[in-house]
C-alpha atoms as a PDB file:
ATOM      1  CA  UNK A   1      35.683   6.765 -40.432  1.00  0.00           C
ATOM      2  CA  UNK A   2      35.786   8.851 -37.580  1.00  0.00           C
ATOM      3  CA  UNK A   3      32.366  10.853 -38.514  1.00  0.00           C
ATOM      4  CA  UNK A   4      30.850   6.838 -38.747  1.00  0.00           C
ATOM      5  CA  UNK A   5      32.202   5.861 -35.366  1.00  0.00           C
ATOM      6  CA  UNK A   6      30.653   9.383 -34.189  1.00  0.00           C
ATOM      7  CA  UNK A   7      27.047   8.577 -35.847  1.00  0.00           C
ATOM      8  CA  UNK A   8      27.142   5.142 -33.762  1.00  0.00           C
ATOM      9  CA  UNK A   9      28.605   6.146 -30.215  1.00  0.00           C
ATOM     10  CA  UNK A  10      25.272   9.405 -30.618  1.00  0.00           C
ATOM     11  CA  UNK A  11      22.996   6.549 -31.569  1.00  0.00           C
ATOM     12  CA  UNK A  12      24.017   4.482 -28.857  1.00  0.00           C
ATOM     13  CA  UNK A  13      23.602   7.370 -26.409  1.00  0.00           C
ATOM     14  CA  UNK A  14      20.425   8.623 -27.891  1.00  0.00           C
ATOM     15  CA  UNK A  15      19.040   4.839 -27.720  1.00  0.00           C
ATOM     16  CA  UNK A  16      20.727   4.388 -24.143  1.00  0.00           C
ATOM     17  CA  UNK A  17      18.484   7.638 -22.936  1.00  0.00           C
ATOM     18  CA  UNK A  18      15.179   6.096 -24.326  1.00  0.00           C
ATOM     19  CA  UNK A  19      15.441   3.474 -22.769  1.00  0.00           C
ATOM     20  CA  UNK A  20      16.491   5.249 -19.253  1.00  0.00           C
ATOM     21  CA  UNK A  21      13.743   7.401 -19.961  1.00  0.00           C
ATOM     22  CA  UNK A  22      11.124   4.526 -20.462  1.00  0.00           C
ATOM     23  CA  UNK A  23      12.183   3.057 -17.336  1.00  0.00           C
ATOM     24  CA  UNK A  24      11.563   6.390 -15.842  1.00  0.00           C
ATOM     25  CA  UNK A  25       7.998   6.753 -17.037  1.00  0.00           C
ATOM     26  CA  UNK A  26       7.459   3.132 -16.207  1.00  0.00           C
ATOM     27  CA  UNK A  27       8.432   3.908 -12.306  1.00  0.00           C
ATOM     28  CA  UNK A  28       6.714   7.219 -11.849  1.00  0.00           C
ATOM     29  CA  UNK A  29       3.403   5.639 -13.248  1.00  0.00           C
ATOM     30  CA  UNK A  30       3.818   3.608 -10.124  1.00  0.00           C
ATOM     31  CA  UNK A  31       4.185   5.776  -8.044  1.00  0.00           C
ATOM     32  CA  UNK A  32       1.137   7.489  -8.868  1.00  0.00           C
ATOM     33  CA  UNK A  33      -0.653   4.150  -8.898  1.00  0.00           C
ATOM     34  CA  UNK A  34       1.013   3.471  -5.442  1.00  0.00           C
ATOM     35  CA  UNK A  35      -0.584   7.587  -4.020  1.00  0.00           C
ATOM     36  CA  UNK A  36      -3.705   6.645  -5.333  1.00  0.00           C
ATOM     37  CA  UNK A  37      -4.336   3.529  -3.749  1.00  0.00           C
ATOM     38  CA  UNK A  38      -2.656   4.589  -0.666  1.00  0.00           C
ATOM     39  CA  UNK A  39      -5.230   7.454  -0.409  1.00  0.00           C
ATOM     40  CA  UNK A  40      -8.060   4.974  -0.712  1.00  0.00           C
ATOM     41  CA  UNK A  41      -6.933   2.552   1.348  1.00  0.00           C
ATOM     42  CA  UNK A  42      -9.375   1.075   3.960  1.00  0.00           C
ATOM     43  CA  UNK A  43      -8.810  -1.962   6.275  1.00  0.00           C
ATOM     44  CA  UNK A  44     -10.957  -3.801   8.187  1.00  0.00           C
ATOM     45  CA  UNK A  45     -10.743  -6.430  11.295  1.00  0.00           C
ATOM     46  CA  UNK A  46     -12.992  -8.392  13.022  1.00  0.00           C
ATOM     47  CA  UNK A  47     -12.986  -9.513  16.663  1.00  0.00           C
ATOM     48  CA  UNK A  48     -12.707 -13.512  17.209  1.00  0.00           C
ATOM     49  CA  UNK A  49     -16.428 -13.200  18.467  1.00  0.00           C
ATOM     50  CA  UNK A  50     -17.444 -10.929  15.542  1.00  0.00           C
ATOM     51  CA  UNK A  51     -18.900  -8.801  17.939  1.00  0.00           C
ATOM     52  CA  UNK A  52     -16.571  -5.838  17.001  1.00  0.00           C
ATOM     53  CA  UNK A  53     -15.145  -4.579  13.548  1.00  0.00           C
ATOM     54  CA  UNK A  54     -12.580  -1.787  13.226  1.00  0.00           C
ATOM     55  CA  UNK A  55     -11.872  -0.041   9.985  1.00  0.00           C
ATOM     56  CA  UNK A  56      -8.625   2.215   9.811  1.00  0.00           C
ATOM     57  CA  UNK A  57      -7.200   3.960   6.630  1.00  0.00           C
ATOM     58  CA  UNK A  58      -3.547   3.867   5.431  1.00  0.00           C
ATOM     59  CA  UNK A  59      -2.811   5.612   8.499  1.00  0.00           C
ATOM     60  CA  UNK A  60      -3.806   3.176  10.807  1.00  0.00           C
ATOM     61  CA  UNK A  61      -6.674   5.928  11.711  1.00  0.00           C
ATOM     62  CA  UNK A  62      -9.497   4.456  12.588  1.00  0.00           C
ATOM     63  CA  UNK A  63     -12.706   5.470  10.178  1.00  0.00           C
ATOM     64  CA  UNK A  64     -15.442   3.150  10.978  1.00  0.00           C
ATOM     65  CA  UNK A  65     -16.632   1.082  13.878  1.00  0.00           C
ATOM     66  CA  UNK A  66     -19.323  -1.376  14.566  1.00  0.00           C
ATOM     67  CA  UNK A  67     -20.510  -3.382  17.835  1.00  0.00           C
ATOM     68  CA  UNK A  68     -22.696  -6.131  17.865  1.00  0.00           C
ATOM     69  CA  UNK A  69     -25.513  -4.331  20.811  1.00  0.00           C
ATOM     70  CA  UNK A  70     -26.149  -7.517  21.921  1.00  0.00           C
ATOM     71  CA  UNK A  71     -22.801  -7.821  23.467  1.00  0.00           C
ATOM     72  CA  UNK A  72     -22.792  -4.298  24.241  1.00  0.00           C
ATOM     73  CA  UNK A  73     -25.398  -4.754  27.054  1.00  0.00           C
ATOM     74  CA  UNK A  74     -24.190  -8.168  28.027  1.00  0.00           C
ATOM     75  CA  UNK A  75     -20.724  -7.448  28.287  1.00  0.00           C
ATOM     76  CA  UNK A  76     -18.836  -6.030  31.168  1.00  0.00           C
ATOM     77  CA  UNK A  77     -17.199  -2.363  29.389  1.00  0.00           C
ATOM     78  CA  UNK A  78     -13.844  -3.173  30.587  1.00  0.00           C
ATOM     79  CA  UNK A  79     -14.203  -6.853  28.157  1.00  0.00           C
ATOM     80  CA  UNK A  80     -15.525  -4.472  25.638  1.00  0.00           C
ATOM     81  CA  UNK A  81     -13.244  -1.430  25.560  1.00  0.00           C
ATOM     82  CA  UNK A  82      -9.988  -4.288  24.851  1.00  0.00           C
ATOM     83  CA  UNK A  83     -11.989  -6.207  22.330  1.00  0.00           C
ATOM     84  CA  UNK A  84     -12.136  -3.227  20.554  1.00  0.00           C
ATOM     85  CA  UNK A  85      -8.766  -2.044  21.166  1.00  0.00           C
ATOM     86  CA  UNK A  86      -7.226  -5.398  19.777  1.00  0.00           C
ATOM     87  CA  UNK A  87      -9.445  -5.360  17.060  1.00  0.00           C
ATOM     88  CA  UNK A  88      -8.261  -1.887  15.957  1.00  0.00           C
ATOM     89  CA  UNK A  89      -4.960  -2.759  16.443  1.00  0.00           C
ATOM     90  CA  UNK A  90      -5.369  -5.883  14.071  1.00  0.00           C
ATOM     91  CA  UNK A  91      -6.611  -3.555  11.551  1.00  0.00           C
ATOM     92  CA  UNK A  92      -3.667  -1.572  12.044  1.00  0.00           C
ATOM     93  CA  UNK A  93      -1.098  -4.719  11.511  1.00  0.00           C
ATOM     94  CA  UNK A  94      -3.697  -5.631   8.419  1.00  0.00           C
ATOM     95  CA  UNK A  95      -2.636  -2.107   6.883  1.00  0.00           C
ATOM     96  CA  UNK A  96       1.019  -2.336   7.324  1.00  0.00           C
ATOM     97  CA  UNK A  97       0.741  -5.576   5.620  1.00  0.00           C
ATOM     98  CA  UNK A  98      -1.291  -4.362   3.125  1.00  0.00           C
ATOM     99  CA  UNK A  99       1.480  -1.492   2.210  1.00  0.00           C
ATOM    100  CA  UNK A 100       4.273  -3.589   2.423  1.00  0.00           C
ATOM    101  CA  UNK A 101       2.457  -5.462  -0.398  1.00  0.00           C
ATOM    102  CA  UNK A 102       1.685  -2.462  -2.701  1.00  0.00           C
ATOM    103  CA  UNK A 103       5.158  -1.323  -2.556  1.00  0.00           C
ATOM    104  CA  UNK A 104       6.062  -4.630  -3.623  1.00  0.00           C
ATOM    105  CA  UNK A 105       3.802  -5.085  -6.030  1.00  0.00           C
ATOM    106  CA  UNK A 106       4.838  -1.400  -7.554  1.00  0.00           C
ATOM    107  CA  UNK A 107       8.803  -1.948  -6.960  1.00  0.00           C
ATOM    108  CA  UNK A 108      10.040  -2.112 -10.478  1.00  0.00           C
ATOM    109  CA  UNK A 109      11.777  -5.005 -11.808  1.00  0.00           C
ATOM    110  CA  UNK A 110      15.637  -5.150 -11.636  1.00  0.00           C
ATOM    111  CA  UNK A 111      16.617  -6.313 -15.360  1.00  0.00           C
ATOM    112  CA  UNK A 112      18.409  -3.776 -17.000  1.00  0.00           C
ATOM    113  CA  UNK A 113      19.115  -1.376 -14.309  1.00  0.00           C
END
């Protein structure tokens, strides 16, 4: 009786590691999905006016910029250097929100844990 009890307590633990194991292999995937698009990541913002757009990366680094050179010449550089700065800075908030939402997306589900 006692070899049975044996056999079922090691198949319990052997079936209890799968599954800790699967769970495992389930959240490191993630994690590499979550690097990956991290490391890819590229937001963009637009001024009110669309005269400016600001791209940044995960970071909040900024990677691309573009300025309407209409408004360039019309517009007094002072007006110009803050449209710019606010619309990097939206991209910036844009990214922060955008990770916030791939971790969530990649958190893994609490059943069973």
């Amino acid at each position: 009786m006692t070899e049975r009890t044996d056999r079922a307590a090691n198949q319990a633990l052997r079936n209890d590691l799968e599954d800790v194991y699967g769970r495992y292999e389930e959240l490191r995937s993630g994690v590499d999905e979550l690097q990956r698009s991290l490391a890819t990541m590229q937001v963009s913002a637009e001024s009110e006016d669309g005269v400016v757009r600001a791209t940044v990366d995960a970071d909040g680094k900024l990677v691309d910029l573009s300025l309407n050179q209409q408004a360039c010449r019309e517009w007094n550089v002072e007006t110009l250097a803050r449209t710019i700065v606010e619309t990097i800075q939206q991209a910036s908030a844009g990214t922060t929100r955008h990770i916030e939402q791939l971790v969530t997306n990649h958190r893994p589900s609490d059943d069973g844990a």
